[in-house]
C-alpha atoms as a PDB file:
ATOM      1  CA  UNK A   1     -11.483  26.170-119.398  1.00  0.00           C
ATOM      2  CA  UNK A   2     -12.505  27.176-122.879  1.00  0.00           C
ATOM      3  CA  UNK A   3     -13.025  31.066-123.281  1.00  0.00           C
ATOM      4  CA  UNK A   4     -16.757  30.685-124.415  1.00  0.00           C
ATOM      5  CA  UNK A   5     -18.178  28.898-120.977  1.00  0.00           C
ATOM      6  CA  UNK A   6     -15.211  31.402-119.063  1.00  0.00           C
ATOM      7  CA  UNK A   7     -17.195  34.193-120.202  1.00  0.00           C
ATOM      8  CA  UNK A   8     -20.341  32.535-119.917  1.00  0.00           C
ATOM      9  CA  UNK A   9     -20.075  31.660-116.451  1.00  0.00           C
ATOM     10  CA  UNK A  10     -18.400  34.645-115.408  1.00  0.00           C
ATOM     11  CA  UNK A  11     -20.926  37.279-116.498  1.00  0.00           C
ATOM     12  CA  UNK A  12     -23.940  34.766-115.204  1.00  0.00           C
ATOM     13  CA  UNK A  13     -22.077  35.743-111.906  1.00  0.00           C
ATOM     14  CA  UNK A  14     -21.733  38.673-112.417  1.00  0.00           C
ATOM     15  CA  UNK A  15     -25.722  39.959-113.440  1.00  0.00           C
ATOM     16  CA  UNK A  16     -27.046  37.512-110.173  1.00  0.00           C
ATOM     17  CA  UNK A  17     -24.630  39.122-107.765  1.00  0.00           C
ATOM     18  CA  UNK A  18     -25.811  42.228-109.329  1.00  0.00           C
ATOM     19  CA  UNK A  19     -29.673  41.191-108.850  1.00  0.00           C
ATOM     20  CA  UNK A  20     -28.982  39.977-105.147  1.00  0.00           C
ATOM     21  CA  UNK A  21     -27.685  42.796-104.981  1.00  0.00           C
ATOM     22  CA  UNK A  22     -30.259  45.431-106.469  1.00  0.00           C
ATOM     23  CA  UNK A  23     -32.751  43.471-104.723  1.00  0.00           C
ATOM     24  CA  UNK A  24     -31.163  44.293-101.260  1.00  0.00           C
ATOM     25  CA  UNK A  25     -30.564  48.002-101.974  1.00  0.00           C
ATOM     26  CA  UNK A  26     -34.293  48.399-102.926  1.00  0.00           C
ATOM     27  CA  UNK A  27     -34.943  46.445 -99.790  1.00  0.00           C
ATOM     28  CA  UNK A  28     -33.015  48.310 -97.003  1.00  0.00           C
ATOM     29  CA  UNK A  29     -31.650  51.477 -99.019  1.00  0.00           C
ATOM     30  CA  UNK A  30     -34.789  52.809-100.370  1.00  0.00           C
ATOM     31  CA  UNK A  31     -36.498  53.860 -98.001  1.00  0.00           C
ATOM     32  CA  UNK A  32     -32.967  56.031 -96.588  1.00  0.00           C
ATOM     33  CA  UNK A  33     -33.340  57.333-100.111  1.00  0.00           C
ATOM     34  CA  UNK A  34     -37.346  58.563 -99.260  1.00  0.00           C
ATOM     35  CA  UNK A  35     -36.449  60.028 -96.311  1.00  0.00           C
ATOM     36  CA  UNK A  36     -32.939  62.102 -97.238  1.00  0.00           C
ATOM     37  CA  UNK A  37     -34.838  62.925-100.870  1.00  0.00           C
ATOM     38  CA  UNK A  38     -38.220  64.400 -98.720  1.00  0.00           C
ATOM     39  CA  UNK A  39     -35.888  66.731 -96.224  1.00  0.00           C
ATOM     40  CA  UNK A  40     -34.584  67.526 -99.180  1.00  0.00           C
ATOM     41  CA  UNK A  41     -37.997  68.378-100.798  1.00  0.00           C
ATOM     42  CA  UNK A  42     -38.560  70.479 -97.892  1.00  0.00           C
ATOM     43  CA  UNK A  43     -35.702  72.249 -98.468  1.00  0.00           C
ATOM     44  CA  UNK A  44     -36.344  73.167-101.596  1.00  0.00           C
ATOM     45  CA  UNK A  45     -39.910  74.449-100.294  1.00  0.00           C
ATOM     46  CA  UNK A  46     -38.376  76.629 -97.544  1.00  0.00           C
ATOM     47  CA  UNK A  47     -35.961  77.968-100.120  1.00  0.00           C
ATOM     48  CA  UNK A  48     -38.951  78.981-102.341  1.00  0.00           C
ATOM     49  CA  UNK A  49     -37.081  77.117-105.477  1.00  0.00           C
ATOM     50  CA  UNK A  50     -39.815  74.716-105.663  1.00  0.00           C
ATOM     51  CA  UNK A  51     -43.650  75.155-104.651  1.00  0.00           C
ATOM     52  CA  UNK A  52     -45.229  72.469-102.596  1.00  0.00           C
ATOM     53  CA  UNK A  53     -48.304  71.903-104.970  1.00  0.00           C
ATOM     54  CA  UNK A  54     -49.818  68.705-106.835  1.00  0.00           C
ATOM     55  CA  UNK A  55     -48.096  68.788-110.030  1.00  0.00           C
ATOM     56  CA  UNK A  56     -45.228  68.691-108.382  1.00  0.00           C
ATOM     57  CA  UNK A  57     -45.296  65.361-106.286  1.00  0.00           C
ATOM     58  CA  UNK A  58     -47.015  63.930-109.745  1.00  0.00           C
ATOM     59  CA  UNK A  59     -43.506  64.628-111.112  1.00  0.00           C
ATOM     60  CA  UNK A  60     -42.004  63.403-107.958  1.00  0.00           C
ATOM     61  CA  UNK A  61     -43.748  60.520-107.587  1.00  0.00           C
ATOM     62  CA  UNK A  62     -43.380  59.793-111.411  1.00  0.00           C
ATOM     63  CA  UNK A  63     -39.525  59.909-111.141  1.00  0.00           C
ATOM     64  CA  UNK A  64     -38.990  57.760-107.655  1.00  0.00           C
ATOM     65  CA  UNK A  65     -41.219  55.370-109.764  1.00  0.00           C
ATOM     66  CA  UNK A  66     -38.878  55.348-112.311  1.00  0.00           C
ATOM     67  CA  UNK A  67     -35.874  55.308-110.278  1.00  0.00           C
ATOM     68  CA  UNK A  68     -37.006  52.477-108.145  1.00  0.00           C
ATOM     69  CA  UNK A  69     -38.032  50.338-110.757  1.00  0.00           C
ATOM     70  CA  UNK A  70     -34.564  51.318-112.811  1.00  0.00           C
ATOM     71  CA  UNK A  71     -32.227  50.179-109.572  1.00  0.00           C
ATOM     72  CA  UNK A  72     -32.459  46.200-109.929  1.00  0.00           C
ATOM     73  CA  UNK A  73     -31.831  46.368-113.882  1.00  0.00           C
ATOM     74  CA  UNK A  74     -28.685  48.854-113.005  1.00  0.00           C
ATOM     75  CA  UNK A  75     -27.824  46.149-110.023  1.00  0.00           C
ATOM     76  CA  UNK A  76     -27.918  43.429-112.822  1.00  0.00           C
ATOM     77  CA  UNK A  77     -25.760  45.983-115.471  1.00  0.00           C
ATOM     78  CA  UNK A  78     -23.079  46.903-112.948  1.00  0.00           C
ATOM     79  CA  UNK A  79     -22.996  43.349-112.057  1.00  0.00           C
ATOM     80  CA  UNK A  80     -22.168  42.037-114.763  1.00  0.00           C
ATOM     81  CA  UNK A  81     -19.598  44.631-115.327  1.00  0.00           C
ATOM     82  CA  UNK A  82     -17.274  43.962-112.418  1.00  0.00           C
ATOM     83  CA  UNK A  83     -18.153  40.230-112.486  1.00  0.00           C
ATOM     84  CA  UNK A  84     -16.204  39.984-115.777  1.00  0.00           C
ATOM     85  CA  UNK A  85     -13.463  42.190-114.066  1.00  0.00           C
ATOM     86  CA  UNK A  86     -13.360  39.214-110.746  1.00  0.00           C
ATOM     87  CA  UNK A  87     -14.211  36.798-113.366  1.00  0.00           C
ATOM     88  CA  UNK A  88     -10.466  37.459-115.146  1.00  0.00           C
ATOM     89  CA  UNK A  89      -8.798  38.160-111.371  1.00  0.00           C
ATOM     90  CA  UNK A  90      -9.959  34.911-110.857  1.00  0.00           C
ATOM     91  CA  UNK A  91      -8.471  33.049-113.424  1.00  0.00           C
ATOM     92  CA  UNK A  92      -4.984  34.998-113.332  1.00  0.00           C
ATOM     93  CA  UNK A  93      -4.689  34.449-109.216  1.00  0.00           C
ATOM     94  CA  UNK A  94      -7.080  30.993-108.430  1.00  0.00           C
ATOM     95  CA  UNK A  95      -3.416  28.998-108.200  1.00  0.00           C
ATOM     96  CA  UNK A  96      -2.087  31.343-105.917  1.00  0.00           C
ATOM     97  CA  UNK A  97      -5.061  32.285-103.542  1.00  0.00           C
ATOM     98  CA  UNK A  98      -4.946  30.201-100.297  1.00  0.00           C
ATOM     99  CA  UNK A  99      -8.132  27.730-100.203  1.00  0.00           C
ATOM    100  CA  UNK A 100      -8.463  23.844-100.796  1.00  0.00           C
ATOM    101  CA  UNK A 101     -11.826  24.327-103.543  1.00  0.00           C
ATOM    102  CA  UNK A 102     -13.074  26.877-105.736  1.00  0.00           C
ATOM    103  CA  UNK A 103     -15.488  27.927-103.714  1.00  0.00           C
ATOM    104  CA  UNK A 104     -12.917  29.189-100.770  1.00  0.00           C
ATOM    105  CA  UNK A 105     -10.284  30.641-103.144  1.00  0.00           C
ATOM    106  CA  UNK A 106     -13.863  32.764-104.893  1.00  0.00           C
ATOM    107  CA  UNK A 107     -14.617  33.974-101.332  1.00  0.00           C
ATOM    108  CA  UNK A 108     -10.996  34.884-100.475  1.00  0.00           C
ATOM    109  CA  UNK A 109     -10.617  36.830-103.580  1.00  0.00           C
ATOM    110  CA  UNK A 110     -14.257  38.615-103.372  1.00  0.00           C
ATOM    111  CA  UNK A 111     -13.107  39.382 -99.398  1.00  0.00           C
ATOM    112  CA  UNK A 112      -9.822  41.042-100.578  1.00  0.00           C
ATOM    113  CA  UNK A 113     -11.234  43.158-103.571  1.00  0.00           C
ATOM    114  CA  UNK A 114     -14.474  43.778-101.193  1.00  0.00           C
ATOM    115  CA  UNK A 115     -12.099  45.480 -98.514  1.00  0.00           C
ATOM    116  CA  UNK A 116      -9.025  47.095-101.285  1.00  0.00           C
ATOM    117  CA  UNK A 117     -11.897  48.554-104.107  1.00  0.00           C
ATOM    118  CA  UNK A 118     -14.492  49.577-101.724  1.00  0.00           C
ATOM    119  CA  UNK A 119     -14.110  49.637 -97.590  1.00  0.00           C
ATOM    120  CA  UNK A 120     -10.855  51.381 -98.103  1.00  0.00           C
ATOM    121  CA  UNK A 121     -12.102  53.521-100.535  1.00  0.00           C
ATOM    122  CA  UNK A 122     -15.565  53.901 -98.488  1.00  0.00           C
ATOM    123  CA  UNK A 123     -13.965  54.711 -94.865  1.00  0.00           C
ATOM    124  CA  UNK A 124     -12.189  57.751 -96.537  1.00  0.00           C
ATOM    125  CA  UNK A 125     -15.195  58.870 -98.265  1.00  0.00           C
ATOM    126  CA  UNK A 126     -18.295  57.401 -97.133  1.00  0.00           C
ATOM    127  CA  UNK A 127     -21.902  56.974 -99.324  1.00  0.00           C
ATOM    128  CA  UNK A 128     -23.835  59.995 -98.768  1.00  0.00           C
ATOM    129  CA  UNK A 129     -28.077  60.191 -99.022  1.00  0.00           C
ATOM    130  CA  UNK A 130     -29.204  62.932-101.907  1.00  0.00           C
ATOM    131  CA  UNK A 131     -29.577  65.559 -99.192  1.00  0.00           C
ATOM    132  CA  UNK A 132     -25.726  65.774 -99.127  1.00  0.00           C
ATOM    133  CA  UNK A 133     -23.635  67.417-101.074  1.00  0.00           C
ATOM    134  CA  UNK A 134     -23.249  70.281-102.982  1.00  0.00           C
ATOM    135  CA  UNK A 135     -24.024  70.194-106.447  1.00  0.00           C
ATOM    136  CA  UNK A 136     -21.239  71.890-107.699  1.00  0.00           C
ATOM    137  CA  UNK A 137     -18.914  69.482-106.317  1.00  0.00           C
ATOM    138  CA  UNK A 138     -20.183  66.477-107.797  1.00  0.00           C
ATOM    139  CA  UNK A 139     -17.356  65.850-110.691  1.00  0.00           C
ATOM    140  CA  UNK A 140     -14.556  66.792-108.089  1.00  0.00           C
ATOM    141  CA  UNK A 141     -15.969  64.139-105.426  1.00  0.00           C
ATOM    142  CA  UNK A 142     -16.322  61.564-107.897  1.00  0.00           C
ATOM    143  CA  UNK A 143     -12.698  61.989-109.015  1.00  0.00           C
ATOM    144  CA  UNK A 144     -11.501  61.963-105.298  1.00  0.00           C
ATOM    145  CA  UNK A 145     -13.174  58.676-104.846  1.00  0.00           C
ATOM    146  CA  UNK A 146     -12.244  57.018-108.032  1.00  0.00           C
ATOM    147  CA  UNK A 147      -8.814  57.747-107.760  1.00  0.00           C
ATOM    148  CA  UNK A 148      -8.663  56.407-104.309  1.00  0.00           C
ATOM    149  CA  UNK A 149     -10.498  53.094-105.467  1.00  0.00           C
ATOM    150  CA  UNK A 150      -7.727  52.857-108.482  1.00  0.00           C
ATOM    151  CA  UNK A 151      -4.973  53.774-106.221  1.00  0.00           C
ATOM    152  CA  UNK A 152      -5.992  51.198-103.359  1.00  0.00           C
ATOM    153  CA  UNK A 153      -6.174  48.488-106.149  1.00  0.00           C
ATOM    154  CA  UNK A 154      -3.304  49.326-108.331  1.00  0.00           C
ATOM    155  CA  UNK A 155      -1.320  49.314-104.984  1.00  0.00           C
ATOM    156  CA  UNK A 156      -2.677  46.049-103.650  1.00  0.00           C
ATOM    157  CA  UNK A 157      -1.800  44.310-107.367  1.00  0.00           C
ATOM    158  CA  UNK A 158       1.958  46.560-106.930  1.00  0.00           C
ATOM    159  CA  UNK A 159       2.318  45.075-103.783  1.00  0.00           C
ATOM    160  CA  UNK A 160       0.998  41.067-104.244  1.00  0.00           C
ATOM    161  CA  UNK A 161       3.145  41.178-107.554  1.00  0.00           C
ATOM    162  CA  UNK A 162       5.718  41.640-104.717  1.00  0.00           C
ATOM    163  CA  UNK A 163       4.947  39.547-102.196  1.00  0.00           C
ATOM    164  CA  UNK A 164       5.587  36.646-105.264  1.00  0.00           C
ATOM    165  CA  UNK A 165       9.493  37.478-104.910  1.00  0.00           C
ATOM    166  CA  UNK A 166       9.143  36.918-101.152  1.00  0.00           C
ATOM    167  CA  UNK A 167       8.997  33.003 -99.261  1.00  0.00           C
ATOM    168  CA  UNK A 168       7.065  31.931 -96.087  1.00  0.00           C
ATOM    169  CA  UNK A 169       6.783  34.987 -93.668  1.00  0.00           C
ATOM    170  CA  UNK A 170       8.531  37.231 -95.710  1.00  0.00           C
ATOM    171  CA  UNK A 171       5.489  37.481 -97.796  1.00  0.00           C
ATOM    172  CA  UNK A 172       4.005  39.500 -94.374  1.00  0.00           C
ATOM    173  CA  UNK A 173       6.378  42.162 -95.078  1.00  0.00           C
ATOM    174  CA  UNK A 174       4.253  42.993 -98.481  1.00  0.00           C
ATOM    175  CA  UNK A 175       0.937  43.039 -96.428  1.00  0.00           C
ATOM    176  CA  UNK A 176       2.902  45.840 -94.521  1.00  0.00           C
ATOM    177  CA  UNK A 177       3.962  47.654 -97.105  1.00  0.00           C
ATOM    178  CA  UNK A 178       0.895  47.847 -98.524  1.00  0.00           C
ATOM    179  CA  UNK A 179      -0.701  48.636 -95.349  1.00  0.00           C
ATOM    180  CA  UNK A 180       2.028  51.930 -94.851  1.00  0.00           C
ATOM    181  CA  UNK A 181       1.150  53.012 -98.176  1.00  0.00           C
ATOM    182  CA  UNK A 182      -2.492  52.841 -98.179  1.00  0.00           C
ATOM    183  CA  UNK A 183      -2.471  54.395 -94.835  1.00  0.00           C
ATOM    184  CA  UNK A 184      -0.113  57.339 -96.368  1.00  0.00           C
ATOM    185  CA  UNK A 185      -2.617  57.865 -99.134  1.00  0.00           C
ATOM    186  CA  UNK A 186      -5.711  57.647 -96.930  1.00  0.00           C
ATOM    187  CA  UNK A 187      -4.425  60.678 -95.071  1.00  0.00           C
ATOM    188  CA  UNK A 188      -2.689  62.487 -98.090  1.00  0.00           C
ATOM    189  CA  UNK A 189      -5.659  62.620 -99.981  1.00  0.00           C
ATOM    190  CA  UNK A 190      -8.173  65.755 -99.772  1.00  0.00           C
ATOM    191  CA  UNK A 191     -11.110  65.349 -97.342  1.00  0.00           C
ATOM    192  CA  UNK A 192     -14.671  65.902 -98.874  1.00  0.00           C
ATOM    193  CA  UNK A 193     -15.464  69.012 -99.719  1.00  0.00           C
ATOM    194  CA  UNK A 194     -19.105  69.219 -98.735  1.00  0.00           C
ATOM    195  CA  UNK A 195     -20.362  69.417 -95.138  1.00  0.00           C
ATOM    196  CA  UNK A 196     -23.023  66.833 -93.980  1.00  0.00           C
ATOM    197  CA  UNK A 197     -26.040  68.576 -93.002  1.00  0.00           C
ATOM    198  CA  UNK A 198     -28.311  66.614 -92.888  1.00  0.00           C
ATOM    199  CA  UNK A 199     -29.487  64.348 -89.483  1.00  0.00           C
ATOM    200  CA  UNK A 200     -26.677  62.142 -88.589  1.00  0.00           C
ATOM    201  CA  UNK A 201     -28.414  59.445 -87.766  1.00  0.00           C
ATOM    202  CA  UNK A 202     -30.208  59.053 -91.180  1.00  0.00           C
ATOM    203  CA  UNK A 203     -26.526  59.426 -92.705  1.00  0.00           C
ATOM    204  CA  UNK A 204     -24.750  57.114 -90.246  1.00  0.00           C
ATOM    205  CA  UNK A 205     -27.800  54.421 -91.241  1.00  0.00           C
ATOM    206  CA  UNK A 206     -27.934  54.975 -95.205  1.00  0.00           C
ATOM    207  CA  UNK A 207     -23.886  53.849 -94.684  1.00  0.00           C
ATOM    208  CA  UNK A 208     -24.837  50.929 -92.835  1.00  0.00           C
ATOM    209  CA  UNK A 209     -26.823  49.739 -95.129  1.00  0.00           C
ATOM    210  CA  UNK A 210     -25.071  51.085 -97.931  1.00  0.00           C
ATOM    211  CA  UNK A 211     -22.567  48.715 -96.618  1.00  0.00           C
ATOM    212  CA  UNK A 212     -24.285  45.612 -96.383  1.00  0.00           C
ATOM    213  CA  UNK A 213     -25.740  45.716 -99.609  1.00  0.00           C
ATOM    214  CA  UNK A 214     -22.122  46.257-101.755  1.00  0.00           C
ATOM    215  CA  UNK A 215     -21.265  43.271 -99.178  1.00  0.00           C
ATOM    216  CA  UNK A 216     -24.127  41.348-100.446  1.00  0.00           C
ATOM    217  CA  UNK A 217     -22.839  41.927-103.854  1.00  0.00           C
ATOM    218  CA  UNK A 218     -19.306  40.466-103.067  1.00  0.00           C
ATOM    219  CA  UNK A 219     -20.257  37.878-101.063  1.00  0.00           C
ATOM    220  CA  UNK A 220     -22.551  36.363-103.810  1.00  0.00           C
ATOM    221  CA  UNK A 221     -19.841  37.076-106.897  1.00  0.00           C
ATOM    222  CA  UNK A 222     -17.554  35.012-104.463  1.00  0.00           C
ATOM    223  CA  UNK A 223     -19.927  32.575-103.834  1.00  0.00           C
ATOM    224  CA  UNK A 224     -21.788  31.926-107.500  1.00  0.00           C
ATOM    225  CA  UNK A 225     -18.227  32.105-109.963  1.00  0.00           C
ATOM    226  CA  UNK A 226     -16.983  29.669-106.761  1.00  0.00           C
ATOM    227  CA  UNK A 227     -19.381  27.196-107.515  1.00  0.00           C
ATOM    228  CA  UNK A 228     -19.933  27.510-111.266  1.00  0.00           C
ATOM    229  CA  UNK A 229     -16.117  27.066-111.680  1.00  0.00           C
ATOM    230  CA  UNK A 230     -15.709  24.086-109.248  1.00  0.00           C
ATOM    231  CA  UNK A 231     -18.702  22.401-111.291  1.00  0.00           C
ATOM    232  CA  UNK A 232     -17.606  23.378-115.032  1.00  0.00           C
ATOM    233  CA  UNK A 233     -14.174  23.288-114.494  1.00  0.00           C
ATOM    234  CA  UNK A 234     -12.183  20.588-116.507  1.00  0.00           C
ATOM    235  CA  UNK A 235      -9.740  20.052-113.558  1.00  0.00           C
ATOM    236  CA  UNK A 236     -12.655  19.302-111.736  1.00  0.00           C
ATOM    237  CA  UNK A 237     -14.066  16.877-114.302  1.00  0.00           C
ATOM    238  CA  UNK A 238     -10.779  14.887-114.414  1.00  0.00           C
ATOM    239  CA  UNK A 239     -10.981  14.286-110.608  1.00  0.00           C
ATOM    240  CA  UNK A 240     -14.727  13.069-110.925  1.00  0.00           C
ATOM    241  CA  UNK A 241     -14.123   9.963-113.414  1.00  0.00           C
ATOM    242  CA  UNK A 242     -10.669   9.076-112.434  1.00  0.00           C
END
C-alpha cells in the first residue's frame, strides 16, 4: 500500500472512531459529569469558597456549554491520534494476527490493545467523575496511570516479540509470562492516592459507562481501518481481477 492512501485511510479511522466515540461520551457520560460536577458545586457552597448566586451559574453554565460542545471535536482529535498509532500496529503485525480478512485481524488487534492500553490500565486505576480527587494530586495520578498504560504495552510488545521465537503451544508460554508480569506490576504499583467520596453508585456508573464508550472507540478503529484496508488494499485488488 502506498504511504499517501496508508495515512489517508488510517487517520479517516482514526477521527470517525474518535466521533463515534465523542458522540457516545456526550450521550451516556454527560450527564455523570452534571451530576458529580453539581455535588461538587454544592460543595463548594457549603465550604463558603463559592457563593450560590446568578453570576455564578452564568459562568457555570457558560463553561459546561463550552465543554460539551468542545468533547466531540476532542473525540475526533484524540482519534485521530491513536488511529495513526493502530494504523502503523496494523501494518507491522496484520501477517501475524490470527484472522482469515482484514476486517477480523482489525478487530483482533483493536481487542488486544483495547484490553493491554486501557482495561489493564483502567482496573488498577479506574475513571473518576470531577468530584474525585484531590487537586493537588493531579500530576502524580496522571503519571501513575501513564506509566502503567506504557508499561502494560511495552510489556505486551516485550513479550509477543517473544512469543515469535516460540512454535505451536509454546507460544502459550508468552501469554503467561506476560500475564505473571502484568499481574506483578498491577500489585507493585502505588494505589491512588485520593479517597472516593463521593456516592458510589454515581462512581461505579460514570466507570460503566466510561467503559463502554473507550470500547466504542476500539471497536469502531477495529472495524473502519478493517474495512478500508480490505477495500484499498492492493493484495486485495489482485484477488478481485484474477
Amino acid at each position: 500500500m502506498k504511504t499517501s492512501l496508508f495515512i489517508i485511510i488510517v487517520l479517516i479511522s482514526g477521527a470517525f472512531a474518535g466521533l463515534i466515540h465523542g458522540t457516545v461520551n456526550f450521550a451516556i457520560v454527560e450527564p455523570y459529569l452534571d451530576q458529580a460536577i453539581g455535588i461538587e458545586n454544592q460543595n463548594l457552597f457549603a465550604s463558603g469558597e463559592e457563593e450560590d448566586t446568578p453570576e455564578f451559574w452564568v459562568e457555570y453554565e457558560g463553561y459546561r456549554t463550552w465543554q460539551k460542545g468542545g468533547q466531540i471535536l476532542a473525540g475526533v482529535i484524540l482519534g485521530t491520534s491513536v488511529g495513526a498509532l493502530f494504523g502503523i500496529v496494523f501494518a507491522l503485525s496484520r501477517n501475524a494476527l490470527p484472522g482469515n480478512n482484514d476486517v477480523k485481524k482489525s478487530l483482533i488487534l483493536a481487542g488486544i490493545m483495547w484490553l493491554t492500553l486501557y482495561i489493564i490500565p483502567f482496573l488498577k486505576y479506574p475513571a473518576n467523575p470531577p468530584t474525585v480527587g484531590d487537586g493537588e494530586t493531579v500530576v502524580l495520578r496522571a503519571i501513575l496511570y501513564l506509566s502503567f498504560i506504557a508499561i502494560s504495552g511495552f510489556g505486551a510488545v516485550g513479550f509477543y516479540q517473544l512469543s515469535k521465537k516460540f512454535k505451536n503451544n509454546k507460544k502459550l508460554v508468552a501469554l503467561i509470562g506476560y500475564g505473571i508480569f502484568i499481574s506483578t506490576v498491577f500489585f507493585a504499583m502505588p494505589e491512588n492516592p485520593d479517597e472516593v467520596t463521593a456516592p458510589m453508585d454515581l462512581v461505579n456508573e460514570f466507570r460503566f459507562m466510561s467503559v463502554l464508550g473507550v470500547t466504542s472507540f476500539w471497536a469502531s478503529i477495529g472495524i473502519i481501518l478493517g474495512l478500508f484496508w480490505r477495500k484499498l488494499s492492493p493484495e486485495q485488488e489482485t484477488t478481485r481481477y484474477n
